[in-house]
PDB file of N, CA and C in Angstrom:
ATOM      1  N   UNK A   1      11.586  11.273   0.441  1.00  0.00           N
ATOM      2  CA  UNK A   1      11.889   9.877   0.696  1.00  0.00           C
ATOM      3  C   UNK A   1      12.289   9.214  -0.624  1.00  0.00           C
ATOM      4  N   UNK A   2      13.721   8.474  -0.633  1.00  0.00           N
ATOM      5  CA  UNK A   2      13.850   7.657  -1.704  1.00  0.00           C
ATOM      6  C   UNK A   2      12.960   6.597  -2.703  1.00  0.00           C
ATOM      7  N   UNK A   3      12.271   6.365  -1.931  1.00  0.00           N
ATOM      8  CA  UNK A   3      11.339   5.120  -2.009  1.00  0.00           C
ATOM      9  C   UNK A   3      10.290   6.233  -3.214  1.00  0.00           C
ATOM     10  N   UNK A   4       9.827   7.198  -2.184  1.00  0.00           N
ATOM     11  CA  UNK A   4       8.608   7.685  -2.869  1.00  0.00           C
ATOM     12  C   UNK A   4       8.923   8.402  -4.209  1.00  0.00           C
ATOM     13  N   UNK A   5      10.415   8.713  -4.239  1.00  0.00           N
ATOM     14  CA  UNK A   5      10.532   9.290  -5.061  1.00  0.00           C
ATOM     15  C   UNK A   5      10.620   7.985  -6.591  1.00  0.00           C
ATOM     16  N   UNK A   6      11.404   7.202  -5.900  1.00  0.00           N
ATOM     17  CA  UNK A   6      11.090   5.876  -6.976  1.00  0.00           C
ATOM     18  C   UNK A   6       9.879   5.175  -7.479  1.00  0.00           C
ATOM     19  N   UNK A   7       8.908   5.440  -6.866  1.00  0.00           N
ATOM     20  CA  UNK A   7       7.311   5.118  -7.235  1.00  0.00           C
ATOM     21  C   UNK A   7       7.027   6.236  -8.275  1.00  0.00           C
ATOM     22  N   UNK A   8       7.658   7.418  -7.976  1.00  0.00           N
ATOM     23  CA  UNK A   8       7.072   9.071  -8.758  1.00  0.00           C
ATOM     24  C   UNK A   8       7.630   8.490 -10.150  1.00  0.00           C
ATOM     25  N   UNK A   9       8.920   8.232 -10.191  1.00  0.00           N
ATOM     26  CA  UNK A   9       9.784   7.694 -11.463  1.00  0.00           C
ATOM     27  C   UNK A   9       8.875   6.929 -11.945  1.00  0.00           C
ATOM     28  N   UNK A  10       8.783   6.189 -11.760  1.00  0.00           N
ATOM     29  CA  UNK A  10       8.043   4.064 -12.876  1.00  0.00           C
ATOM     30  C   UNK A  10       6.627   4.599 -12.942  1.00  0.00           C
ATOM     31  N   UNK A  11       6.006   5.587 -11.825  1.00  0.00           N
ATOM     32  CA  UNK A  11       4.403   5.294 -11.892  1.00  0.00           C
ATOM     33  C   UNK A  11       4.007   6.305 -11.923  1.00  0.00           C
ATOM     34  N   UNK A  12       4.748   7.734 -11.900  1.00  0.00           N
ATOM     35  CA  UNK A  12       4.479   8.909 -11.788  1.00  0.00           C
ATOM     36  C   UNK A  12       2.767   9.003 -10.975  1.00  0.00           C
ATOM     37  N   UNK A  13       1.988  10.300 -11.293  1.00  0.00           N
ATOM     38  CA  UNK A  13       1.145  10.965 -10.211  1.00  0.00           C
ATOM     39  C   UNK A  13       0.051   9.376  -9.394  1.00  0.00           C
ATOM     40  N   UNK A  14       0.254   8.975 -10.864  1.00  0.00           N
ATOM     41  CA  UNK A  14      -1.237   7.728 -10.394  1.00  0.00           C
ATOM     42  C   UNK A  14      -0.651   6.688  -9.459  1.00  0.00           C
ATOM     43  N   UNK A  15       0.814   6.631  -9.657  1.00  0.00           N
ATOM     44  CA  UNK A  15       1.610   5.659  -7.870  1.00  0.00           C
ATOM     45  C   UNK A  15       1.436   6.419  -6.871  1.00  0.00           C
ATOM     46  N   UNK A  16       1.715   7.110  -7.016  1.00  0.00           N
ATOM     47  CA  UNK A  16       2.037   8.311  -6.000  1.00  0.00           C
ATOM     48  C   UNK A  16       0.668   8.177  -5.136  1.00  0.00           C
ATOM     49  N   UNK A  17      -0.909   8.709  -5.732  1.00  0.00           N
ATOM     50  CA  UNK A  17      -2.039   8.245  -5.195  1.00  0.00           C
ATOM     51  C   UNK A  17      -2.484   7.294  -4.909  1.00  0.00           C
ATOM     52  N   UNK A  18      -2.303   6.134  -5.580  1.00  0.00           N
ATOM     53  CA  UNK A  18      -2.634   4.957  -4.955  1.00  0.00           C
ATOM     54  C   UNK A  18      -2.014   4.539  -3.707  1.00  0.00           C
ATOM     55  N   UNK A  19      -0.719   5.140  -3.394  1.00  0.00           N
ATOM     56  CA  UNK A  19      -0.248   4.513  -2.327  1.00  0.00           C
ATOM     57  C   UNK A  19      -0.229   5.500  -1.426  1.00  0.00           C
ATOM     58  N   UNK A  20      -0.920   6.470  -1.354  1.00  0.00           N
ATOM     59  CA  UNK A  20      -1.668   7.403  -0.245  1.00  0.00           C
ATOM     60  C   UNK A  20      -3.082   7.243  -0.298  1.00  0.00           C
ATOM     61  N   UNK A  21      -3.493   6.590  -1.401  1.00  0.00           N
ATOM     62  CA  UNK A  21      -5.182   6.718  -0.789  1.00  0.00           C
ATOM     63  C   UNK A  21      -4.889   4.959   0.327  1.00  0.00           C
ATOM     64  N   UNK A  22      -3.989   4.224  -0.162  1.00  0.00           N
ATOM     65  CA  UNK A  22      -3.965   2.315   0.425  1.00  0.00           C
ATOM     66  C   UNK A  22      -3.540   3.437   2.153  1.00  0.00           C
ATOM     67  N   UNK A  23      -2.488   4.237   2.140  1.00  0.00           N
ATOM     68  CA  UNK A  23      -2.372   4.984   3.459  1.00  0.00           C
ATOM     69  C   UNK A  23      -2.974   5.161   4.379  1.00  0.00           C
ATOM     70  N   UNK A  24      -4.088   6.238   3.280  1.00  0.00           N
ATOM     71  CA  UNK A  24      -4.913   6.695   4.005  1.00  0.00           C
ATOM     72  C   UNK A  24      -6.275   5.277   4.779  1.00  0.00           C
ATOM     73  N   UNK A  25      -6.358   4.283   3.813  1.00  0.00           N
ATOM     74  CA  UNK A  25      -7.477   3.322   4.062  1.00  0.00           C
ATOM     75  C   UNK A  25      -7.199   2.410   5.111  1.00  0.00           C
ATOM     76  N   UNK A  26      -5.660   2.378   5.131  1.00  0.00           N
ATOM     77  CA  UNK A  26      -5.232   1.935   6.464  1.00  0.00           C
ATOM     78  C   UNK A  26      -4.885   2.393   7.967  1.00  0.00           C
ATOM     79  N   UNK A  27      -5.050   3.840   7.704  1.00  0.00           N
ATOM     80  CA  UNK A  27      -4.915   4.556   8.906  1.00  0.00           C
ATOM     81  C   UNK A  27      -5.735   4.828   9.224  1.00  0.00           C
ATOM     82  N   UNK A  28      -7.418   4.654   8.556  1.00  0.00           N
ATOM     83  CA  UNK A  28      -8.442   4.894   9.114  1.00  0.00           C
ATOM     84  C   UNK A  28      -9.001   4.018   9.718  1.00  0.00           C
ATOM     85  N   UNK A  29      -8.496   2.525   9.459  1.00  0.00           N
ATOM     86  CA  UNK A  29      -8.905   1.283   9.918  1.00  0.00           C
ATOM     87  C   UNK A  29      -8.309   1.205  11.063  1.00  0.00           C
ATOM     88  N   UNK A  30      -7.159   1.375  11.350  1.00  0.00           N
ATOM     89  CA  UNK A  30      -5.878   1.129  12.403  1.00  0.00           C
ATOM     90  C   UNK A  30      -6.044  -0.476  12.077  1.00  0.00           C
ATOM     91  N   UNK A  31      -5.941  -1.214  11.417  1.00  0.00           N
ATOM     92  CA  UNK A  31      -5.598  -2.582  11.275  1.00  0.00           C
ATOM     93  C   UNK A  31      -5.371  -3.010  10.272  1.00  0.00           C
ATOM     94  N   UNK A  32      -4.670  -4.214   9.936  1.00  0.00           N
ATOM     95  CA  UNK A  32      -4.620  -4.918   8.598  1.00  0.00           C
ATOM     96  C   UNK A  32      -6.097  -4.785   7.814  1.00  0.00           C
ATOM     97  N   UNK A  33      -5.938  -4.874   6.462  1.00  0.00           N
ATOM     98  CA  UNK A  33      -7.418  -4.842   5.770  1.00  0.00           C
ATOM     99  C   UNK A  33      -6.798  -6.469   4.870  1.00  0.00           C
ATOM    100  N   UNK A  34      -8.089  -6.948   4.857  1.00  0.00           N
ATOM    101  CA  UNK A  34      -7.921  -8.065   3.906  1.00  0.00           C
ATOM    102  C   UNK A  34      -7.405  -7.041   2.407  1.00  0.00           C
ATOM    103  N   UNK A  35      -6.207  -8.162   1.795  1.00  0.00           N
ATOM    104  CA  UNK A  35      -5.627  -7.508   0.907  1.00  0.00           C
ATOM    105  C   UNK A  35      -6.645  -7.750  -0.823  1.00  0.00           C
ATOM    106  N   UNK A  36      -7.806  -8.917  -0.039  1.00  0.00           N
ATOM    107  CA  UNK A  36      -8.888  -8.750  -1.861  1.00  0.00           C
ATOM    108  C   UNK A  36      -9.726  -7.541  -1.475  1.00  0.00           C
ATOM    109  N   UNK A  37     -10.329  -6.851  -0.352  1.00  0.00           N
ATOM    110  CA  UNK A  37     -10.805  -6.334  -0.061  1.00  0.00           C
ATOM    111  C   UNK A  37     -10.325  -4.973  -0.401  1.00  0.00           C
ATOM    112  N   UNK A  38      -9.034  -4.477  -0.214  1.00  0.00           N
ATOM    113  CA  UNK A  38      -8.621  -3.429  -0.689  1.00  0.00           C
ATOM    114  C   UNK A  38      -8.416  -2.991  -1.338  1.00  0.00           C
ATOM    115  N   UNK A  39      -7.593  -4.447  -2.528  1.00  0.00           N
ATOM    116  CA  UNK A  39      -7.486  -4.226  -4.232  1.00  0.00           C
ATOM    117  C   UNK A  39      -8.970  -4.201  -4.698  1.00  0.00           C
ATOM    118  N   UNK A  40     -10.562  -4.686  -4.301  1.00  0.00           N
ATOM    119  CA  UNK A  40     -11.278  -4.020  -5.029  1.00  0.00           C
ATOM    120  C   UNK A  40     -12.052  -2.857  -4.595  1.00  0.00           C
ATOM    121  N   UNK A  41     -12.014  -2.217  -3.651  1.00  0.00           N
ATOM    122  CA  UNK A  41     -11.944  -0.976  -3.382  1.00  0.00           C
ATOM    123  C   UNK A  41     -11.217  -0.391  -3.896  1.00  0.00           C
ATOM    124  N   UNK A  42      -9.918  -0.635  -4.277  1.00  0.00           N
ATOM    125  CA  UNK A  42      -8.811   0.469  -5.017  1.00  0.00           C
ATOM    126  C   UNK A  42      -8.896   0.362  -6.967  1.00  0.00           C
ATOM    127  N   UNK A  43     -10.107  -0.431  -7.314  1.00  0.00           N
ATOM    128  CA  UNK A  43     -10.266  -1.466  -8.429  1.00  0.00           C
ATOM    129  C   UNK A  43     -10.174   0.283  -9.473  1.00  0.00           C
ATOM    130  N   UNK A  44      -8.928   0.273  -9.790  1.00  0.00           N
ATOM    131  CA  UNK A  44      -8.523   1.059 -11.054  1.00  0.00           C
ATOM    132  C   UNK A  44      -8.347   0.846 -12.022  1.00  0.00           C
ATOM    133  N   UNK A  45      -8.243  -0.326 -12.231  1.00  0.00           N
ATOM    134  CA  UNK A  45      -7.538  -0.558 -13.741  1.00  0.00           C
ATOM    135  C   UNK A  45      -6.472  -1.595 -13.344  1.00  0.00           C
ATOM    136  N   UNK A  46      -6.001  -1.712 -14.902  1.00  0.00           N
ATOM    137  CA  UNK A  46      -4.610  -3.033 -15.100  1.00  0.00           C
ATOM    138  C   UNK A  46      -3.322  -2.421 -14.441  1.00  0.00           C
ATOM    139  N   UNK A  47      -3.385  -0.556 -13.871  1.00  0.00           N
ATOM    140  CA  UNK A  47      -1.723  -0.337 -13.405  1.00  0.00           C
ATOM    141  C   UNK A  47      -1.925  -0.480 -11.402  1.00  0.00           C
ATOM    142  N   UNK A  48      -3.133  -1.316 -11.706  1.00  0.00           N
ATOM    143  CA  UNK A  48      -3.263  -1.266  -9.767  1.00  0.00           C
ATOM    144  C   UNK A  48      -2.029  -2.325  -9.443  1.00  0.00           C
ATOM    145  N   UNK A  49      -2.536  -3.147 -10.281  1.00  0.00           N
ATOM    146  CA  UNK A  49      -0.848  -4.286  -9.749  1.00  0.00           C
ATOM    147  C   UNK A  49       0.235  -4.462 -10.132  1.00  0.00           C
ATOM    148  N   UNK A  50       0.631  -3.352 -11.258  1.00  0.00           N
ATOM    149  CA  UNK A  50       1.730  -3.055 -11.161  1.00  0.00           C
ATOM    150  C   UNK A  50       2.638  -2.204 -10.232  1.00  0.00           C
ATOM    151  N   UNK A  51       1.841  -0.860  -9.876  1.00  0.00           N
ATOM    152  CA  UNK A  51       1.859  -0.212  -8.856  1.00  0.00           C
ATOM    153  C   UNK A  51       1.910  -1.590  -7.266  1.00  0.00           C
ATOM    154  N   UNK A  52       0.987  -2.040  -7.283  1.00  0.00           N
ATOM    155  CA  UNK A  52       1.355  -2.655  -5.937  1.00  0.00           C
ATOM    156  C   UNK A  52       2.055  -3.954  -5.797  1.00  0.00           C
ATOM    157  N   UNK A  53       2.895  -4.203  -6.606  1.00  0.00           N
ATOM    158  CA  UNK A  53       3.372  -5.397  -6.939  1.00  0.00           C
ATOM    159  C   UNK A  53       5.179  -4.466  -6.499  1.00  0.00           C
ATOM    160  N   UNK A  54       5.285  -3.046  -7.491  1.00  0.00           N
ATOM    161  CA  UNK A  54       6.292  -2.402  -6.842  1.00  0.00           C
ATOM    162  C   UNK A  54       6.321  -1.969  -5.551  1.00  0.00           C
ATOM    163  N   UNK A  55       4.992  -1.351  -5.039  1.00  0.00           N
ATOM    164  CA  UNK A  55       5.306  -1.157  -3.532  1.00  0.00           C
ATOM    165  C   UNK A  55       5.380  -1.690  -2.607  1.00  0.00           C
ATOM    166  N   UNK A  56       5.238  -3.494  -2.936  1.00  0.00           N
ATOM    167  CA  UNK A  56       5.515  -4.438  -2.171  1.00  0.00           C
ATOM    168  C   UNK A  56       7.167  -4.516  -2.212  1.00  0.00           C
ATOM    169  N   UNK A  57       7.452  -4.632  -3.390  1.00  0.00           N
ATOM    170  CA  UNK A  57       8.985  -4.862  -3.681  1.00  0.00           C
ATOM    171  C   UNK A  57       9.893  -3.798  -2.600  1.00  0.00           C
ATOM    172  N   UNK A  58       9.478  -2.640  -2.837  1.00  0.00           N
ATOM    173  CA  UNK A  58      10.340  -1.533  -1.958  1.00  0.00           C
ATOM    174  C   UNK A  58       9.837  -1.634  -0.779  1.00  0.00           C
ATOM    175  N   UNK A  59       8.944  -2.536  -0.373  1.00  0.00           N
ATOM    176  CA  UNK A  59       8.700  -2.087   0.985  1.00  0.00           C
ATOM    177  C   UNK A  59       7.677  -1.514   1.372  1.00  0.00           C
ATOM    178  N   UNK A  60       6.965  -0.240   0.590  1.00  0.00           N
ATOM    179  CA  UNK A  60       6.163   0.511   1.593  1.00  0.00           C
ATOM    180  C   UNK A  60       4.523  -0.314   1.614  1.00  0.00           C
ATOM    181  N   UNK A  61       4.775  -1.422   1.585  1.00  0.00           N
ATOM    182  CA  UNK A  61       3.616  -2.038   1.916  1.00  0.00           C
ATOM    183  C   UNK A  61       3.934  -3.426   1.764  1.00  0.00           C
ATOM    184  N   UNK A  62       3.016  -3.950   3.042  1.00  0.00           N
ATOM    185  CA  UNK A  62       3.378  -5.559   3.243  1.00  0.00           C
ATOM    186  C   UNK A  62       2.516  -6.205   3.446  1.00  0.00           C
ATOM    187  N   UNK A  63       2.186  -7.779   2.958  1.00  0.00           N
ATOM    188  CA  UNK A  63       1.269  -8.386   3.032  1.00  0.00           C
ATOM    189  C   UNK A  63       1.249  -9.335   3.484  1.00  0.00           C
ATOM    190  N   UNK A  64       0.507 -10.263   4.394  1.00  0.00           N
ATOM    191  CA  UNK A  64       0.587 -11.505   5.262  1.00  0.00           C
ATOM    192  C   UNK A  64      -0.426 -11.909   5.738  1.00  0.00           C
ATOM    193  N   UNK A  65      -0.477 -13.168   5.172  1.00  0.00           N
ATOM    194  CA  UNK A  65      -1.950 -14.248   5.420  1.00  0.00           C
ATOM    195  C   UNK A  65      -2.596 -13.402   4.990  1.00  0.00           C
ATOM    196  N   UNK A  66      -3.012 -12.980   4.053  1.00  0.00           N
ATOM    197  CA  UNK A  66      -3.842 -12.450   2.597  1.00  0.00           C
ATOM    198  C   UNK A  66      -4.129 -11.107   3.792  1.00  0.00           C
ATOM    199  N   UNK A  67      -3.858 -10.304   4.363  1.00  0.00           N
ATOM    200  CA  UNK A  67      -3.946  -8.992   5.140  1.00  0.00           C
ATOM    201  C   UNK A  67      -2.342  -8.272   4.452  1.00  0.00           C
ATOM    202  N   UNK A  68      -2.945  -6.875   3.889  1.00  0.00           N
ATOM    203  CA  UNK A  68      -2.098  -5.689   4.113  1.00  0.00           C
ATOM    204  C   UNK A  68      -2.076  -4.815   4.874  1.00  0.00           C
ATOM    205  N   UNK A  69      -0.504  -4.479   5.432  1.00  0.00           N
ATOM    206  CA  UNK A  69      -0.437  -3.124   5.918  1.00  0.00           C
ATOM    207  C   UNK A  69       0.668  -2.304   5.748  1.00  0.00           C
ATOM    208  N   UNK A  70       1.250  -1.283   6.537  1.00  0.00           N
ATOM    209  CA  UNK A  70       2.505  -0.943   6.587  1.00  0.00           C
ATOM    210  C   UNK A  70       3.145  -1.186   7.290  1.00  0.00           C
ATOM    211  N   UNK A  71       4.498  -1.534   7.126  1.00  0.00           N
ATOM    212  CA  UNK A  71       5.119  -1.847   7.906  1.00  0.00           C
ATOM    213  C   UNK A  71       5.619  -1.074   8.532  1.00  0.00           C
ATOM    214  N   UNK A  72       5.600   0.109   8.306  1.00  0.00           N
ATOM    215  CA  UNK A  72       6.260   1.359   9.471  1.00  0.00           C
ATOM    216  C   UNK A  72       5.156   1.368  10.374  1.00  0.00           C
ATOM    217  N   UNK A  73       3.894   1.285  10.496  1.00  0.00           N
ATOM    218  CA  UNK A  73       2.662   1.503  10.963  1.00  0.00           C
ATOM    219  C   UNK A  73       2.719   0.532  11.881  1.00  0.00           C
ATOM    220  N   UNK A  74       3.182  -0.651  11.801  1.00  0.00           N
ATOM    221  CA  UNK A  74       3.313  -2.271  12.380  1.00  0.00           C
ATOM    222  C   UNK A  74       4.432  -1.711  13.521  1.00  0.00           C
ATOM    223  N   UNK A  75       5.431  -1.187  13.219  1.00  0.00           N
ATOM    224  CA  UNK A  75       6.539  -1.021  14.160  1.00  0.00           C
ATOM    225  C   UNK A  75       6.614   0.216  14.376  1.00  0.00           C
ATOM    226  N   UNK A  76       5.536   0.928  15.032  1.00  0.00           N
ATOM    227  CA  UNK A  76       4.909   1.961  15.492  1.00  0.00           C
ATOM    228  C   UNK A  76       4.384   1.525  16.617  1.00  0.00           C
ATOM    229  N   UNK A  77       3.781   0.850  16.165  1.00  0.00           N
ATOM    230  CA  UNK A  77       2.706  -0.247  17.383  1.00  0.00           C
ATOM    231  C   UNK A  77       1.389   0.131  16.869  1.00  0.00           C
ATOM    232  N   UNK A  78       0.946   0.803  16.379  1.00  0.00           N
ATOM    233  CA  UNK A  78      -0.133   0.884  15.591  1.00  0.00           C
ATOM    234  C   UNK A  78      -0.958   0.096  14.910  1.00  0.00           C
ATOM    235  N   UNK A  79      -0.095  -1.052  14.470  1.00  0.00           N
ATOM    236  CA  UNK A  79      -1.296  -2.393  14.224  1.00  0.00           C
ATOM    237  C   UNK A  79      -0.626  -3.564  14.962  1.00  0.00           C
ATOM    238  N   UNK A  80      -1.644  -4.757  15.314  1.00  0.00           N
ATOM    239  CA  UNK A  80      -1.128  -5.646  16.075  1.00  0.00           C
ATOM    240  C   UNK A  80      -1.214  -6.750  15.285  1.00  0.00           C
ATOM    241  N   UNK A  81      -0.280  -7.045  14.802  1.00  0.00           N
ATOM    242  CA  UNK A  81       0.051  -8.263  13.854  1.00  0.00           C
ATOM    243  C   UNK A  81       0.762  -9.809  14.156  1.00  0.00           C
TER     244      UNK A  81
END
């Protein structure tokens, strides 16, 4: 995937995981997660929001009324937003 491969570029291995473990935390929920709730569960360090500040930009994650999810996941039918 283009996308993922552009996260591998700017953020190499540690993008790459963060935005499969935010994946994985959302596919276990099947719903939006409050988005303070997730950034401190995901509480890594100063490259958490850079990393998710880009994967907002490209897309593979979206946020609304302070809830994240995916948006492929959303138009799946998989979360009800």
């Amino acid at each position: 995937d283009e996308k993922i491969t552009e996260l591998f570029i700017l953020h190499g291995y540690e993008g790459i995981g963060l935005y499969f473990t935010i994946l994985e935390k959302l596919a276990l929920h099947e719903k939006p997660i409050k988005t303070i709730v997730l950034k401190k569960q995901l509480s890594v360090g100063k490259k958490l929001e850079k990393v998710w500040k880009f994967l907002d930009e490209i897309g593979l994650i979206s946020s609304k009324n302070g809830e994240t999810f995916i948006l492929k996941m959303e138009n799946l039918g998989l979360f009800n937003i």
